[in-house]
Each structure stands twice: as C-alpha cells, then as structure tokens.
N, C-alpha and C. Protein backbone atom coordinates (compact mmCIF):
# COMPACT_ATOMS: atom_id res chain seq x y z
N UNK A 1 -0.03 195.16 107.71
CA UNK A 1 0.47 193.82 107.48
C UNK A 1 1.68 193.56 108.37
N UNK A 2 1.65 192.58 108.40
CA UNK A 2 2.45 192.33 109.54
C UNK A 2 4.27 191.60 108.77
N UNK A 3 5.68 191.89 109.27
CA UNK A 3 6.79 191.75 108.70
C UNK A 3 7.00 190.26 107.58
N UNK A 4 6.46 189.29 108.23
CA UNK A 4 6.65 187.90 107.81
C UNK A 4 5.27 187.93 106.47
N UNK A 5 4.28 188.49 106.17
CA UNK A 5 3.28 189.02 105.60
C UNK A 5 3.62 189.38 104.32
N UNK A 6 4.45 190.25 104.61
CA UNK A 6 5.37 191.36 103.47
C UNK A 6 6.26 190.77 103.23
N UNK A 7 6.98 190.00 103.55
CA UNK A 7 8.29 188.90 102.96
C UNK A 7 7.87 188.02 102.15
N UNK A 8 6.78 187.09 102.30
CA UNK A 8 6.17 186.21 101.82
C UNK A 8 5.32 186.98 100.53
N UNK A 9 4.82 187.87 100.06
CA UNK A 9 4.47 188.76 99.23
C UNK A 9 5.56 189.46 98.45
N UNK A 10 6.68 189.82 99.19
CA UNK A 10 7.95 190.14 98.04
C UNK A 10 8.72 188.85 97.71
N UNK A 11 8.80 187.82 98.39
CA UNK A 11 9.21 186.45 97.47
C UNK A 11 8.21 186.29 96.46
N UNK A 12 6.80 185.93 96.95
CA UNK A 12 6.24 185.29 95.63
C UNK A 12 6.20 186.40 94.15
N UNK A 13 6.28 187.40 94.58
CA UNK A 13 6.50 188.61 93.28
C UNK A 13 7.86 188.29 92.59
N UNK A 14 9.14 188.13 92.98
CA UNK A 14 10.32 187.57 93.05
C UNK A 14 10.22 186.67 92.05
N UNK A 15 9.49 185.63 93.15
CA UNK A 15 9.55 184.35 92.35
C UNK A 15 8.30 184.15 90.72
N UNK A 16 7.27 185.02 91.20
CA UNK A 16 6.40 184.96 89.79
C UNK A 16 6.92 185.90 88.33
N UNK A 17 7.54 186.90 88.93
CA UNK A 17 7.99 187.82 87.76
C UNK A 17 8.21 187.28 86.62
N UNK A 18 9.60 186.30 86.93
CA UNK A 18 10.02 185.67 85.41
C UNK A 18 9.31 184.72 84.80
N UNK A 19 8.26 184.32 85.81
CA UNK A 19 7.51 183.32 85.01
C UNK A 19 6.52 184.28 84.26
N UNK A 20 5.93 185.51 84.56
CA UNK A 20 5.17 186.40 83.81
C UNK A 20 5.37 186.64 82.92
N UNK A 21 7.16 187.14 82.69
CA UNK A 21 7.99 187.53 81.67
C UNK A 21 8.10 186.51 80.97
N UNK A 22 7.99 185.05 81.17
CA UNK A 22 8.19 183.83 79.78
C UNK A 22 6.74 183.31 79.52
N UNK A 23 5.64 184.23 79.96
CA UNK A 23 4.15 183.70 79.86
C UNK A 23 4.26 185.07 78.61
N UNK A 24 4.65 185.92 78.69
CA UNK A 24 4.95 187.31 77.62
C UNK A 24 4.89 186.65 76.54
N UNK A 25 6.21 186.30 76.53
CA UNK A 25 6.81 185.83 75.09
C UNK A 25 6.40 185.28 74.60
N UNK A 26 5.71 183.98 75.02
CA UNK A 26 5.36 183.06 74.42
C UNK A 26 6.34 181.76 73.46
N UNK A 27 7.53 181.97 74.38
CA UNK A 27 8.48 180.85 74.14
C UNK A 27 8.22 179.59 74.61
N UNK A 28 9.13 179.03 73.88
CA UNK A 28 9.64 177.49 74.49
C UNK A 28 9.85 176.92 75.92
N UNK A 29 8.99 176.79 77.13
CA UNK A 29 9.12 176.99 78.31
C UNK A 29 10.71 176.44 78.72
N UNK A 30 10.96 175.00 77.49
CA UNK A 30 12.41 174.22 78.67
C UNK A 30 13.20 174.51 77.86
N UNK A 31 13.22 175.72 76.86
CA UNK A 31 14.40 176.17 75.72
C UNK A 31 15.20 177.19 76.99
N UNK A 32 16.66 177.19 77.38
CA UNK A 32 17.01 177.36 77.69
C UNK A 32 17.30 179.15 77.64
N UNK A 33 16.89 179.58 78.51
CA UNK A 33 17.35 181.56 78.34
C UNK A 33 18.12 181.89 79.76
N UNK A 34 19.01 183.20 78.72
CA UNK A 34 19.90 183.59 79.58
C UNK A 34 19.54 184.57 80.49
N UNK A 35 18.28 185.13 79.85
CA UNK A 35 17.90 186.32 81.18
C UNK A 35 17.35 185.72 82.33
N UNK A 36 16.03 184.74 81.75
CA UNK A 36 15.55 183.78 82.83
C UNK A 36 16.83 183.21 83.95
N UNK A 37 17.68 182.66 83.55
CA UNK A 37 18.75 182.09 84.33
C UNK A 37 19.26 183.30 85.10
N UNK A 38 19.56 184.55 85.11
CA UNK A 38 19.86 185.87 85.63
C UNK A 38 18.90 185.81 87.02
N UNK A 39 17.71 185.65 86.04
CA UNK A 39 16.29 186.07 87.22
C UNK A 39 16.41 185.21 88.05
N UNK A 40 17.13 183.74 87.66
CA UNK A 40 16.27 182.31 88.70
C UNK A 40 17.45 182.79 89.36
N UNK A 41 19.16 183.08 89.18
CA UNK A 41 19.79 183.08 90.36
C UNK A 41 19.48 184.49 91.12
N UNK A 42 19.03 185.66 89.90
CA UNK A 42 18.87 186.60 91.64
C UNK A 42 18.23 186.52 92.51
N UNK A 43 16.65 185.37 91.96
CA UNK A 43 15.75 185.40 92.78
C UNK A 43 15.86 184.35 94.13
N UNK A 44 16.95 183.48 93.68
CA UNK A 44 17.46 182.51 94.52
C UNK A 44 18.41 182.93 95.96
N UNK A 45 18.95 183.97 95.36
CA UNK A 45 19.74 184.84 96.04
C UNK A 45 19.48 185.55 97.17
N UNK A 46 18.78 186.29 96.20
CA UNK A 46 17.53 187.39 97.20
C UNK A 46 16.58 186.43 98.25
N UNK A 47 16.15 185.54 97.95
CA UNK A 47 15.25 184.59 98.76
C UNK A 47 16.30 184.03 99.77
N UNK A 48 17.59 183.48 99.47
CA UNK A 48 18.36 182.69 99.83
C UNK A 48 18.71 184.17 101.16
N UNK A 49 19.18 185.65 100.87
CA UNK A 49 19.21 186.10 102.10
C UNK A 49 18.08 186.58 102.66
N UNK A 50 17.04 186.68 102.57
CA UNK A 50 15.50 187.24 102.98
C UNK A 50 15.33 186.19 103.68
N UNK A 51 15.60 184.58 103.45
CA UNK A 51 15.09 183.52 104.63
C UNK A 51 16.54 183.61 105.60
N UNK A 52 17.33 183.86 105.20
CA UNK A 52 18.45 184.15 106.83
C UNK A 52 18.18 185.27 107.15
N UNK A 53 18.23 186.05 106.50
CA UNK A 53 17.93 187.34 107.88
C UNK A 53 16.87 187.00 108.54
N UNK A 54 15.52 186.49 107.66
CA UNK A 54 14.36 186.41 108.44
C UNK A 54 14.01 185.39 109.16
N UNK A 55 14.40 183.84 108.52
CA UNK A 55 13.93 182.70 109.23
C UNK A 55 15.01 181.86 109.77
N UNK A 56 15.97 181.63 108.93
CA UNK A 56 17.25 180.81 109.46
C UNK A 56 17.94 181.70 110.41
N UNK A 57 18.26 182.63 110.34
CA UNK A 57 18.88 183.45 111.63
C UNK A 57 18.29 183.59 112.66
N UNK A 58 16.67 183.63 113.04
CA UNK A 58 15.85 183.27 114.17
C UNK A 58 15.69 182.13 114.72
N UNK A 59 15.68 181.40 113.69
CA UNK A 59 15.29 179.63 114.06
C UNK A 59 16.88 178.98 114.52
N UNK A 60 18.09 179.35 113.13
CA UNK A 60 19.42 178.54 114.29
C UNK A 60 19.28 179.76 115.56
N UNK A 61 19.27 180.69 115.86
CA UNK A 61 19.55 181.49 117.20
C UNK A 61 18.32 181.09 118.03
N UNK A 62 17.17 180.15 118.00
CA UNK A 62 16.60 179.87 119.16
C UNK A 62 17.06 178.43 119.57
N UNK A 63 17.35 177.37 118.28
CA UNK A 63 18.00 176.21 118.10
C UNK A 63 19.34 176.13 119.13
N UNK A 64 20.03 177.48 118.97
CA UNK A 64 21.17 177.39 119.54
C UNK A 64 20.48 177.58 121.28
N UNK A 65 19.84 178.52 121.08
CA UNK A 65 19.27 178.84 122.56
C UNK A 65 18.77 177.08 123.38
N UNK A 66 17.99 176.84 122.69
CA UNK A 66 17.26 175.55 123.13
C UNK A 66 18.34 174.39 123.21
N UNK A 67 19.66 174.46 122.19
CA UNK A 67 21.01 173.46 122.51
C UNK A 67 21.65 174.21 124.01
N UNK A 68 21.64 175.44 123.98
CA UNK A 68 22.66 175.43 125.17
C UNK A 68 21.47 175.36 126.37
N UNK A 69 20.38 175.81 126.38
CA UNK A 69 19.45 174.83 127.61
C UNK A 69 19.42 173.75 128.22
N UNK A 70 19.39 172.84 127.08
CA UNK A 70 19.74 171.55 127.13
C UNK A 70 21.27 171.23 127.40
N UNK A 71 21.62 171.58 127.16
CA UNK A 71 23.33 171.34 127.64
C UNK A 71 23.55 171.69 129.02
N UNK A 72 22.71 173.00 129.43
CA UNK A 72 22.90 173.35 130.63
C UNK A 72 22.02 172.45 131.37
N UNK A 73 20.98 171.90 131.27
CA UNK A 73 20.12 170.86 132.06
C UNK A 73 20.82 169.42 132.30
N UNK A 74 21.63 168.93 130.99
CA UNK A 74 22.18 167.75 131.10
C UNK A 74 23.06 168.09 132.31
N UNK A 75 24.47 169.43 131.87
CA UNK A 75 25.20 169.71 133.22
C UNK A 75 25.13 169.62 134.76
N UNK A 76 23.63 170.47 134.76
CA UNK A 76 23.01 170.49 136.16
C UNK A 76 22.29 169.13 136.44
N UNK A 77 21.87 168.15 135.41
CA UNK A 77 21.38 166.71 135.77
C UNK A 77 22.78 166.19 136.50
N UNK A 78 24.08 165.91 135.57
CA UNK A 78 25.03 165.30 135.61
C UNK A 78 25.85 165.78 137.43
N UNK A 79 25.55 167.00 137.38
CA UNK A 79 26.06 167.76 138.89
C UNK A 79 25.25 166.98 139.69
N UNK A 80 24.08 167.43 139.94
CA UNK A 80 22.74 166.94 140.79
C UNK A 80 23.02 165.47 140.87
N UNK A 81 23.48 164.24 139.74
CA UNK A 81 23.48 163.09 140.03
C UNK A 81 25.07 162.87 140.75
N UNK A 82 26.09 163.79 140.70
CA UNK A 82 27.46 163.32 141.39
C UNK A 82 27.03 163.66 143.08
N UNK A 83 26.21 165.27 143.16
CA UNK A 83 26.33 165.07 144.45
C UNK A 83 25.10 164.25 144.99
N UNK A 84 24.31 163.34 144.38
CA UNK A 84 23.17 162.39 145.16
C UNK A 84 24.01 161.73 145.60
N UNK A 85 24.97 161.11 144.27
CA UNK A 85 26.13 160.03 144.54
C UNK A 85 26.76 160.22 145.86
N UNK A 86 27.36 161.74 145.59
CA UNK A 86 28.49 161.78 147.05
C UNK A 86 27.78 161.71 148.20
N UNK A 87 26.49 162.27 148.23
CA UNK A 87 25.31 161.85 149.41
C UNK A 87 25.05 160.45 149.76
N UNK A 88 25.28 159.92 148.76
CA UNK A 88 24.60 158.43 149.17
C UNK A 88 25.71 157.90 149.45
N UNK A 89 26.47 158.11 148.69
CA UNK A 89 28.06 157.45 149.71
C UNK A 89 28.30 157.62 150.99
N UNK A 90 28.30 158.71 151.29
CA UNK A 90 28.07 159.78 152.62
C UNK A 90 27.14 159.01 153.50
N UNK A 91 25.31 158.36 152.96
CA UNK A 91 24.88 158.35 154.07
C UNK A 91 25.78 157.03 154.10
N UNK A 92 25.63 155.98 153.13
CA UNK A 92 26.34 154.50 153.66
C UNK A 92 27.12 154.11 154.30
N UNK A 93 28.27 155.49 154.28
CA UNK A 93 29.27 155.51 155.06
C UNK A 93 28.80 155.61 156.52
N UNK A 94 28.09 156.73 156.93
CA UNK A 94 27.46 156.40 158.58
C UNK A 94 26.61 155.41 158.64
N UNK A 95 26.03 155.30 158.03
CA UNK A 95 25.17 154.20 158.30
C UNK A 95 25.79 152.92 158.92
N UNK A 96 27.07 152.47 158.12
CA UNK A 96 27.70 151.43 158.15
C UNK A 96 28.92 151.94 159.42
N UNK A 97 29.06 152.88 159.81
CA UNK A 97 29.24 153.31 161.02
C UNK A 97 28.92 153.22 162.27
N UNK A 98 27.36 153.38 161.93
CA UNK A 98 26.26 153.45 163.00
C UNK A 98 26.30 152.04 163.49
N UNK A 99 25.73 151.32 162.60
CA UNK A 99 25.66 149.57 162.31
C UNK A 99 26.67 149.09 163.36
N UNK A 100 28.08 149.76 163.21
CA UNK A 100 28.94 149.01 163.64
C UNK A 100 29.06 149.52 164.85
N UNK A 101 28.67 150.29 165.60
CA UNK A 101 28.61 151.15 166.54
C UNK A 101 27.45 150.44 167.92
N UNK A 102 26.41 149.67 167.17
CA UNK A 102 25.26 148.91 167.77
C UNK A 102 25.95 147.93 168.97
N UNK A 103 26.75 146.97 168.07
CA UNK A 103 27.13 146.01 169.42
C UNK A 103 28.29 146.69 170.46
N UNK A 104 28.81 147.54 170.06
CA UNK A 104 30.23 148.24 171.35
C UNK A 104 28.93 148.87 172.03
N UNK A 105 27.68 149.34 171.71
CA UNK A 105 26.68 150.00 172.36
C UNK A 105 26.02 148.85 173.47
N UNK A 106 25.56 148.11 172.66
CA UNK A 106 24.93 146.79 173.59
C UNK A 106 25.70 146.46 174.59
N UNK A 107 27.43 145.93 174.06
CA UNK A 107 27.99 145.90 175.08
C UNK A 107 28.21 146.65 176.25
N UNK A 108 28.48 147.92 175.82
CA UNK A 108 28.53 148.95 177.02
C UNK A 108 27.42 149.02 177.82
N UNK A 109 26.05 148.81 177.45
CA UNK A 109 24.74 148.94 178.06
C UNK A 109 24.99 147.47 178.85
N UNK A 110 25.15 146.18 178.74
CA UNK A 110 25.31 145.20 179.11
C UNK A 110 26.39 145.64 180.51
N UNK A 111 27.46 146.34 180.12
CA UNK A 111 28.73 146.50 181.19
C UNK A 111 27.83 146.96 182.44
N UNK A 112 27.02 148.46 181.88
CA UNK A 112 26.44 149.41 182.92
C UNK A 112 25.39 148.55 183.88
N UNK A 113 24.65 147.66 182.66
CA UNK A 113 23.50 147.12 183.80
C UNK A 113 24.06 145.91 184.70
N UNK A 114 25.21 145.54 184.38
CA UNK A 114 26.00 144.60 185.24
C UNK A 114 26.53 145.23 186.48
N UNK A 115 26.99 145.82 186.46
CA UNK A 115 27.74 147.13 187.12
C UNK A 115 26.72 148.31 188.14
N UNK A 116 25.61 147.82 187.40
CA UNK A 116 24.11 148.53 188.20
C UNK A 116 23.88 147.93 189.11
N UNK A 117 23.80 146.75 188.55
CA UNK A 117 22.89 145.04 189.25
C UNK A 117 24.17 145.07 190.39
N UNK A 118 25.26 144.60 190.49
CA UNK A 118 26.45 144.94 191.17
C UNK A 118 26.05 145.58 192.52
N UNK A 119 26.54 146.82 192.13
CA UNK A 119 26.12 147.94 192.71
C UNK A 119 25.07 148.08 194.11
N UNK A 120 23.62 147.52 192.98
CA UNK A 120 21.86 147.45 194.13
C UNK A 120 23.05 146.08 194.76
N UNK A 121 23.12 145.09 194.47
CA UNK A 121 23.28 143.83 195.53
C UNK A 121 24.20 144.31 196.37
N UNK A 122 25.29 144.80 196.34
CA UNK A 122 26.09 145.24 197.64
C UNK A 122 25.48 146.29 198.07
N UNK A 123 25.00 147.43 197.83
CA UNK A 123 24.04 148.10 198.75
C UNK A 123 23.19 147.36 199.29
N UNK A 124 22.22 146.30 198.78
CA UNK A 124 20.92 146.61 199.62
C UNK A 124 22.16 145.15 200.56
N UNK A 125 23.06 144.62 200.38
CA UNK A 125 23.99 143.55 201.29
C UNK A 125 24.18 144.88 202.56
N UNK A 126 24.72 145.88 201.97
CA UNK A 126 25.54 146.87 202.87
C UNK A 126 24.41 147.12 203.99
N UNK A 127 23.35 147.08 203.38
CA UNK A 127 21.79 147.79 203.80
C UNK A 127 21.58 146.68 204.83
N UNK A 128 20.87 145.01 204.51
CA UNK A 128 20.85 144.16 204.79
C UNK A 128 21.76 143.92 206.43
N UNK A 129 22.89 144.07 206.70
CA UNK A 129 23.94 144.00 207.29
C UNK A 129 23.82 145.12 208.42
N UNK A 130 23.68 146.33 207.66
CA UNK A 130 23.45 147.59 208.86
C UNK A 130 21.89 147.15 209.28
N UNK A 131 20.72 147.06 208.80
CA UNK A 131 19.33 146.80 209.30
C UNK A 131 19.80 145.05 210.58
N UNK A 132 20.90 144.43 210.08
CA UNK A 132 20.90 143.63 211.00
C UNK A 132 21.64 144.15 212.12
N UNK A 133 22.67 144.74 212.23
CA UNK A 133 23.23 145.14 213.12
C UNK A 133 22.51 146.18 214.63
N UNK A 134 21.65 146.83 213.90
CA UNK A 134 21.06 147.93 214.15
C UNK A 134 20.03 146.74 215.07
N UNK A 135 19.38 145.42 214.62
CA UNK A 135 18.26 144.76 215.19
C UNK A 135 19.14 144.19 216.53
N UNK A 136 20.20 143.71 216.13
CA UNK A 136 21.05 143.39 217.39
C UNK A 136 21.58 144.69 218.54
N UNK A 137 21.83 145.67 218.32
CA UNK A 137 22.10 146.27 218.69
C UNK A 137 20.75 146.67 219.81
N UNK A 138 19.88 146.86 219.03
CA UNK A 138 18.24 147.04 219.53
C UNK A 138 18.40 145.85 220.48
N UNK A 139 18.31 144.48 220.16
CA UNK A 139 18.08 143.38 220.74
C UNK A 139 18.70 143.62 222.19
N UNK A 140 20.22 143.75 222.16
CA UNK A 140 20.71 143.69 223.20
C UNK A 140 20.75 144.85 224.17
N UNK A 141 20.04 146.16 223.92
CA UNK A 141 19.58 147.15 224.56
C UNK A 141 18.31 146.27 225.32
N UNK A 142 17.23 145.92 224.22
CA UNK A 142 16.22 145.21 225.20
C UNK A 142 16.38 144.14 225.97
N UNK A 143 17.48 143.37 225.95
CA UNK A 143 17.55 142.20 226.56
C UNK A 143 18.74 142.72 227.87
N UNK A 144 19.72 143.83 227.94
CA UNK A 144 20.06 144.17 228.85
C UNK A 144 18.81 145.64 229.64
N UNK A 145 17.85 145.77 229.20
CA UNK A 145 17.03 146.52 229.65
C UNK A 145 16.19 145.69 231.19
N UNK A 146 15.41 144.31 229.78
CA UNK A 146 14.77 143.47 230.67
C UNK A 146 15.58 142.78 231.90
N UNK A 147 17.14 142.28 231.61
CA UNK A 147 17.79 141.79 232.88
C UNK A 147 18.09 143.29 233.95
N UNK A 148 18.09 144.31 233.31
CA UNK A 148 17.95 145.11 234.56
C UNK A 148 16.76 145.76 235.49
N UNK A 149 15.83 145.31 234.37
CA UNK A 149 14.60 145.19 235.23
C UNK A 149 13.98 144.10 235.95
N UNK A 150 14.77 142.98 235.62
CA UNK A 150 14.51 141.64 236.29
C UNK A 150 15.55 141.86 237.63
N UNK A 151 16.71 142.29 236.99
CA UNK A 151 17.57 142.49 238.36
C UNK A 151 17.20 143.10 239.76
N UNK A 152 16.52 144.32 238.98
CA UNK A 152 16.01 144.88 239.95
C UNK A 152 14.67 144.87 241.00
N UNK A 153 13.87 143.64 240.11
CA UNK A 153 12.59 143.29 240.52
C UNK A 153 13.54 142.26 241.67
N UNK A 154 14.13 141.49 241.65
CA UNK A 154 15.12 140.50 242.29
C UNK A 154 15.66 140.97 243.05
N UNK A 155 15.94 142.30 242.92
CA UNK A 155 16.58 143.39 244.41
C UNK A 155 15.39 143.53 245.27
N UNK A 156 14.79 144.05 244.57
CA UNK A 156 13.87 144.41 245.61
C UNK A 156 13.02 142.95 246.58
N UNK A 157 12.69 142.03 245.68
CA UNK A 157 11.76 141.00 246.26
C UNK A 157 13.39 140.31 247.51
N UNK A 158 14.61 140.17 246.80
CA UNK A 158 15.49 139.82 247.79
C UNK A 158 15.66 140.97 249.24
N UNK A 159 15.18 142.31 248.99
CA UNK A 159 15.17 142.82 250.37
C UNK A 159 13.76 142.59 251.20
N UNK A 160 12.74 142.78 250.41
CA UNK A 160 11.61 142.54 251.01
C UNK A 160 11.36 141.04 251.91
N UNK A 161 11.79 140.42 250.99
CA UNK A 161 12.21 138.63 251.77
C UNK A 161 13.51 138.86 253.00
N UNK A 162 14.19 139.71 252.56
CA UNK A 162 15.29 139.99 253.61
C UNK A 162 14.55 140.73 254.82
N UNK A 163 13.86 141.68 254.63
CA UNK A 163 13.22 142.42 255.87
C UNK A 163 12.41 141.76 256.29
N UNK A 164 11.83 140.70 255.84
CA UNK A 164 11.10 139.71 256.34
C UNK A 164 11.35 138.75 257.32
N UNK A 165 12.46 138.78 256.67
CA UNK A 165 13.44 137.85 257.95
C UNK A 165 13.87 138.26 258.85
N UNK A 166 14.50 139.39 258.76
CA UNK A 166 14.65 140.11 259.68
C UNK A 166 14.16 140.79 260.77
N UNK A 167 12.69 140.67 260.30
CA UNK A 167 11.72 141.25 261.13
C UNK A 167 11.74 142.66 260.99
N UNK A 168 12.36 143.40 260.19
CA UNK A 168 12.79 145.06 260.46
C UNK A 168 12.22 145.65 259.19
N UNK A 169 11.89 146.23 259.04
CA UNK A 169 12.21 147.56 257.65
C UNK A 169 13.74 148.21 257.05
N UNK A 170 13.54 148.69 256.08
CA UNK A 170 14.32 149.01 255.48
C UNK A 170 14.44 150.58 255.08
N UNK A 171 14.85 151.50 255.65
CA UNK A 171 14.57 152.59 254.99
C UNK A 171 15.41 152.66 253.50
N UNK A 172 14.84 153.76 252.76
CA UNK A 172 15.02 154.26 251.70
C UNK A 172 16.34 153.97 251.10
N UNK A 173 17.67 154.47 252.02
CA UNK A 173 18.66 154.82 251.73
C UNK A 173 19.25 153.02 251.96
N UNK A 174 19.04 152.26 252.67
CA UNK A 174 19.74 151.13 252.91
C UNK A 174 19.20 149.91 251.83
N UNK A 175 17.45 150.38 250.96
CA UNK A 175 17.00 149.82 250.16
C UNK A 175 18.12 150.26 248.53
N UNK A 176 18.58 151.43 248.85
CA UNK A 176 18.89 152.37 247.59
C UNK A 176 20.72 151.15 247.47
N UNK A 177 21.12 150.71 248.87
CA UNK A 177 22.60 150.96 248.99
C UNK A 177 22.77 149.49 249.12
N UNK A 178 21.50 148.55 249.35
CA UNK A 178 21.65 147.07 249.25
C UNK A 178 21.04 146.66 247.59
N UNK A 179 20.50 147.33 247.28
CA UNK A 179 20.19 147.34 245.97
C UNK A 179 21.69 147.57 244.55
N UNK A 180 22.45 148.34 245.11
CA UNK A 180 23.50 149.09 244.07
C UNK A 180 24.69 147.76 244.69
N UNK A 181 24.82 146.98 245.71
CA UNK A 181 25.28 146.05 245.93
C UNK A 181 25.12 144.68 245.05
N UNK A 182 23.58 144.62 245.17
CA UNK A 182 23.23 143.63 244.25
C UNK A 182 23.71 143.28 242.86
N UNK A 183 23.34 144.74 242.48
CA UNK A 183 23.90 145.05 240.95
C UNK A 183 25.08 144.92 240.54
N UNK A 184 25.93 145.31 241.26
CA UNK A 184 26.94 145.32 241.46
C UNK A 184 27.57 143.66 241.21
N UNK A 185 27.36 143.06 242.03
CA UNK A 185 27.35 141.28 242.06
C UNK A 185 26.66 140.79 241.20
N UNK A 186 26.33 141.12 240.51
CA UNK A 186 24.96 140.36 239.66
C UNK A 186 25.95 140.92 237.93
N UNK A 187 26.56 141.56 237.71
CA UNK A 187 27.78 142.48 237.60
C UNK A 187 28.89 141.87 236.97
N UNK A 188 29.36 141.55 237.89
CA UNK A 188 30.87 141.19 238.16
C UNK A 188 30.41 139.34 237.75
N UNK A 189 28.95 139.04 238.29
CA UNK A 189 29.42 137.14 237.38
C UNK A 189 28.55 137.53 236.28
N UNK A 190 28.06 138.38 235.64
CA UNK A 190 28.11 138.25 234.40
C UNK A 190 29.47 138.86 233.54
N UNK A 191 30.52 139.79 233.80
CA UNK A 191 32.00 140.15 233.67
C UNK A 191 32.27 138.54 233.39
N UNK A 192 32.08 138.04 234.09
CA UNK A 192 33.32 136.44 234.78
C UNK A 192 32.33 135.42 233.80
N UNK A 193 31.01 135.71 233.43
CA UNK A 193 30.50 134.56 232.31
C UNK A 193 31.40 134.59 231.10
N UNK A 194 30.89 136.19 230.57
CA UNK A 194 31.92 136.48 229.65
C UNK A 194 33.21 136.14 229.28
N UNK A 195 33.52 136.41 230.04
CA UNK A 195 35.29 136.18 229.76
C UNK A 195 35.70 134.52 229.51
C-alpha cells in the first residue's frame, strides 16, 4: 500500500472508533459524553497533524514554490519590459538621429555634385581650350608649311623664268643661293607685315 493509502485508513479508524464505541452502548447519540469529547478532540488532533505533515506541508511548500515562480517570472517580465523600454528608447533615439542626419546628407551630396559638375566644366573648358590651341598651333605649322612650299615653288618658277631670260642655266649652287635670297625677302616683308 502505498503512504497516502495508509493515512487515509488510520484516519478513518480514528475517526470510526468512537462512533463504534457509542453504537456499543447504545446511548443517547446528542446526550452529551465526556469520553466521546476526549476521542473527537484527539481524533481532531491527530488528523489535524497527519494532514500537515502529510498534505498541508506538501501543498503550502509547492504553493510557496509555484508563488516564488511566479514572482520570479513577474520580475524577469518586469526586467525584460524595462530593457525593451531602454531599447526602444535607444532605437528612437538614432533613429531620430538618423532622420536628422538625411538633409546635412542631401546637402552635402548636393555640395559634391555641384563641385563635380564644376570641376567636368572647367576641365573639359581647360580641355576645350588646349584641343583649340593645339588646332591652331597645327593650323599655323600647315599654313607656314604650305607658304613655304608655295615660296619655294615661286623660287624656283622665278629662276626658271629668270634663266629664261637670260638665256643661261643655272647651276645647282646659284639655284641653291638665289633661292635662300628669295626666302630670305619673302622673310623680312612678312617680319614688316607683322609688326
């Protein structure tokens, strides 16, 4: 048999005895007796510590167990909800950081692409300016190229017309030395246009 088995079997013996003992006699059941009254408080007694040792001392000691659980869950709820709190304060706080952080951002992005844009237009100006310079520069290589090849087509057709007239030839060296004459004069009034 099992402990709680055997408790419940020595109460009800407890508790039936004195009623056995006034089923005996054959008295007056509500006539008042003094032994009966003996029996009802020892048996009250005896029952009264047989259910604390056995049931009230288990039941408040899990009661108490299951109060301080609960006490400890409310605690750890009450913790868990300060630091969501301090979290959520926390994020609002950057957040409302961040937020404010957006337009000094825009602006600065606004500064850079101004400052970019800037930047490409005087380069490709700088660019623009050297590609022109560079075409003039070219230009007037070819255009003093062609007058010295015109010059010199003009040397030569002016000696050939000259030896013509002359009736004579020209050797090499007097073609080389009436030629560097030409140039020479041809020279000096473009010096004198200039100026």
């Amino acid at each position: 048999m099992r402990a709680w088995q055997k408790l419940a079997l020595a109460i009800m013996s407890l508790v039936l005895l004195p009623g056995m003992a006034l089923a005996e006699g054959g008295g007056d059941i509500l006539a008042p007796r003094f032994d009966l009254m003996i029996w009802t408080i020892v048996v009250f007694v005896v029952l009264l510590l047989v259910l604390r040792k056995a049931a009230w001392g288990p039941m408040l000691e899990g009661l108490q167990k299951r109060e301080a659980h609960i006490r400890g869950s409310v605690e750890e709820a009450k913790r868990t909800r300060d630091e969501m709190e301090q979290l959520r304060a926390k994020f609002k706080t950057e957040m409302d950081e961040a937020y404010a952080k957006i337009p000094l951002l825009m602006d600065q992005a606004r500064r850079e692409a101004a400052a970019m844009q800037e930047e490409m237009r005087s380069k490709a100006t700088a660019d623009i300016q050297t590609e022109r310079q560079r075409a003039r520069h070219e230009l007037d290589v070819a255009r003093d190229q062609a007058l010295q090849e015109l010059w010199t087509q003009t040397a030569q057709l002016a000696t050939l017309i000259s030896a013509k007239a002359i009736g004579r030839g020209l050797t090499e060296n007097d073609h080389h030395r009436l030629l560097d004459e030409a140039l020479e004069e041809i020279r000096q009034v473009r010096l004198s246009e200039r100026s």
